[in-house]
Protein backbone atom coordinates (compact mmCIF):
# COMPACT_ATOMS: atom_id res chain seq x y z
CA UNK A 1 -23.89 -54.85 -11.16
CA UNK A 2 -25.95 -53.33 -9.10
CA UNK A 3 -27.88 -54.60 -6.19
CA UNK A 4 -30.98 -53.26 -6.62
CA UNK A 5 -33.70 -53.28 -9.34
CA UNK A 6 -34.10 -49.74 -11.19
CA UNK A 7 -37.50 -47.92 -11.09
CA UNK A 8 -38.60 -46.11 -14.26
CA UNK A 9 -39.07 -42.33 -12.71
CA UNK A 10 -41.80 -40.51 -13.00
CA UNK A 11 -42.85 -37.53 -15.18
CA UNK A 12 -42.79 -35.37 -11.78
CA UNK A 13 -39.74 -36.57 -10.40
CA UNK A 14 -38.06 -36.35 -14.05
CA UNK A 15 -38.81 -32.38 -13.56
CA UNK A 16 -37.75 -32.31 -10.11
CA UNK A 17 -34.29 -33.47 -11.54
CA UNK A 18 -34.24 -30.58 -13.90
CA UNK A 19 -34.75 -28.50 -10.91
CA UNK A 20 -32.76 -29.83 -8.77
CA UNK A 21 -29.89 -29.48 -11.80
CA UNK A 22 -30.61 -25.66 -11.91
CA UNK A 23 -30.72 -25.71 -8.16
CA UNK A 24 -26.86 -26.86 -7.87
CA UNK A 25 -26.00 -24.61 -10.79
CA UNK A 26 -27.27 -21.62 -9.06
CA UNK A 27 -26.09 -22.20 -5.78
CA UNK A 28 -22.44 -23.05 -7.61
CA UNK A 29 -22.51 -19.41 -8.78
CA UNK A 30 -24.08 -17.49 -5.85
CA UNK A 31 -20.84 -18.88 -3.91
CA UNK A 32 -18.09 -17.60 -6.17
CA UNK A 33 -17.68 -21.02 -8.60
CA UNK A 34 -16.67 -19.72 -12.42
CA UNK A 35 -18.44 -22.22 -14.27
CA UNK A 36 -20.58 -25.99 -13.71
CA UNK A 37 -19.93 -29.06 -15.46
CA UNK A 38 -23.18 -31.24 -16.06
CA UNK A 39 -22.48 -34.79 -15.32
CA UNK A 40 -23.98 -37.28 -17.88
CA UNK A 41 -20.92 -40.10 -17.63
CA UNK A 42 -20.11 -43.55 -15.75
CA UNK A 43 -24.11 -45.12 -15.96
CA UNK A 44 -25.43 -42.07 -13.87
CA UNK A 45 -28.76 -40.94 -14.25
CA UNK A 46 -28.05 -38.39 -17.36
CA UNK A 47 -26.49 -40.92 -18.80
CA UNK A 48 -28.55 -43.72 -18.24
CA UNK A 49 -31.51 -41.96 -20.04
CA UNK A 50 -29.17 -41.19 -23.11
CA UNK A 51 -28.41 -45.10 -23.33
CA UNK A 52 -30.69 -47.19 -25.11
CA UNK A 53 -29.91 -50.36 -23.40
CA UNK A 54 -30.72 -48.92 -19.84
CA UNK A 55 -33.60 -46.55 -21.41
CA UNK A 56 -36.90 -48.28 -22.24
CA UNK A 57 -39.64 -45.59 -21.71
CA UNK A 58 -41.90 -45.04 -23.89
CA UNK A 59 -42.89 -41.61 -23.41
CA UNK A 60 -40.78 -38.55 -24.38
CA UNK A 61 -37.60 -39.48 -22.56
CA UNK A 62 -37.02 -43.21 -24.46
CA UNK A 63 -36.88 -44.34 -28.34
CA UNK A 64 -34.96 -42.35 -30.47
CA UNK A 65 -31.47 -41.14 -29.59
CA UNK A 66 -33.25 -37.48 -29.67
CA UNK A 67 -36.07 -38.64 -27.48
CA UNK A 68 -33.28 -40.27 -24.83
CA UNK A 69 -31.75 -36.75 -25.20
CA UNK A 70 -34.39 -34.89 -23.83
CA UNK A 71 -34.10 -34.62 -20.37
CA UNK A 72 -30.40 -33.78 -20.56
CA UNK A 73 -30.82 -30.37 -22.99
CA UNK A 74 -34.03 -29.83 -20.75
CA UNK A 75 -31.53 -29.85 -17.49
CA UNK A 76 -29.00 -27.36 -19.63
CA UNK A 77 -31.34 -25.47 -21.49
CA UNK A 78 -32.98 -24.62 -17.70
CA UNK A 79 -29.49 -24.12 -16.16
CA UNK A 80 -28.69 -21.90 -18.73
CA UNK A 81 -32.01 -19.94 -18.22
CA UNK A 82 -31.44 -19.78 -14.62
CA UNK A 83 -27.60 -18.70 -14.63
CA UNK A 84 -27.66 -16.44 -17.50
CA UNK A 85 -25.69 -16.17 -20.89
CA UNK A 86 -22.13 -15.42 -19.51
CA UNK A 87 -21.62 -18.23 -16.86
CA UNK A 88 -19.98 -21.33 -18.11
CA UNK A 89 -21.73 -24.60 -18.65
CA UNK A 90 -20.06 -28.00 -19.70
CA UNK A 91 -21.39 -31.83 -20.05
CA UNK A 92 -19.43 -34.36 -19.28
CA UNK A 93 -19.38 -37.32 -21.26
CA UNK A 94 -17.58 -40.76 -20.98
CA UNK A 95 -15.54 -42.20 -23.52
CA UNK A 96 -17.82 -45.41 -23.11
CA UNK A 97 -20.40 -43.76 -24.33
CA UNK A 98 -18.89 -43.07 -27.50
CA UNK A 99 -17.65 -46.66 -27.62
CA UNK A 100 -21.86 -47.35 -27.31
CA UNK A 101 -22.40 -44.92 -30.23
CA UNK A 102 -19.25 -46.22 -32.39
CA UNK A 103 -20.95 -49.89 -31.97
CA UNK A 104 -24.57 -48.61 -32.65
CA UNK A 105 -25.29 -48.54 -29.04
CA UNK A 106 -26.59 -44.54 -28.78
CA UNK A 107 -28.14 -45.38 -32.11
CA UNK A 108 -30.29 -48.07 -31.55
């Protein structure tokens, strides 16, 4: 566990994440890289919005499994804007987090 208590972010720092997403991706293909995986695994931040026992907002990032969705298609849909059609984009997701969803946990 970790030491330290977890702050819900705000509305401007959840867009800063988004740009600082799009920001890596760009940077990735400027300097020669073929493709960029988004991380959304292992209890990172990603994936700590799509889970509903570590997500409690109540704005448009928490609730329903769409909702807790939201930031990560906002982070591809913006990479994709930024690095164009042809350049590869991937998510990575844990196999824990389909354990969470085969025992109702992305559902709840």
């Amino acid at each position: 566990m970790p030491s330290y208590v977890p702050e819900e972010i705000s509305a401007a720092g959840v867009a800063d994440v988004v740009r600082r997403f799009v920001e890596a991706a760009v940077v990735c293909k400027e300097v020669g890289f073929t493709g960029v995986q988004i991380h959304a695994a292992h209890g990172y931040l990603l994936s700590s919005f799509l889970n509903p026992l570590a997500n409690r907002r109540a704005d448009r990032y928490g609730g329903s499994t769409a909702s807790r969705s939201t930031l990560l298609l906002e982070v591809v849909q913006a990479t994709r804007a930024a690095v164009g059609g042809s350049f590869p984009i991937s998510v990575k997701l844990n196999s824990s987090e389909f354990w969470l969803l085969c025992h109702g946990g992305f559902r709840k």
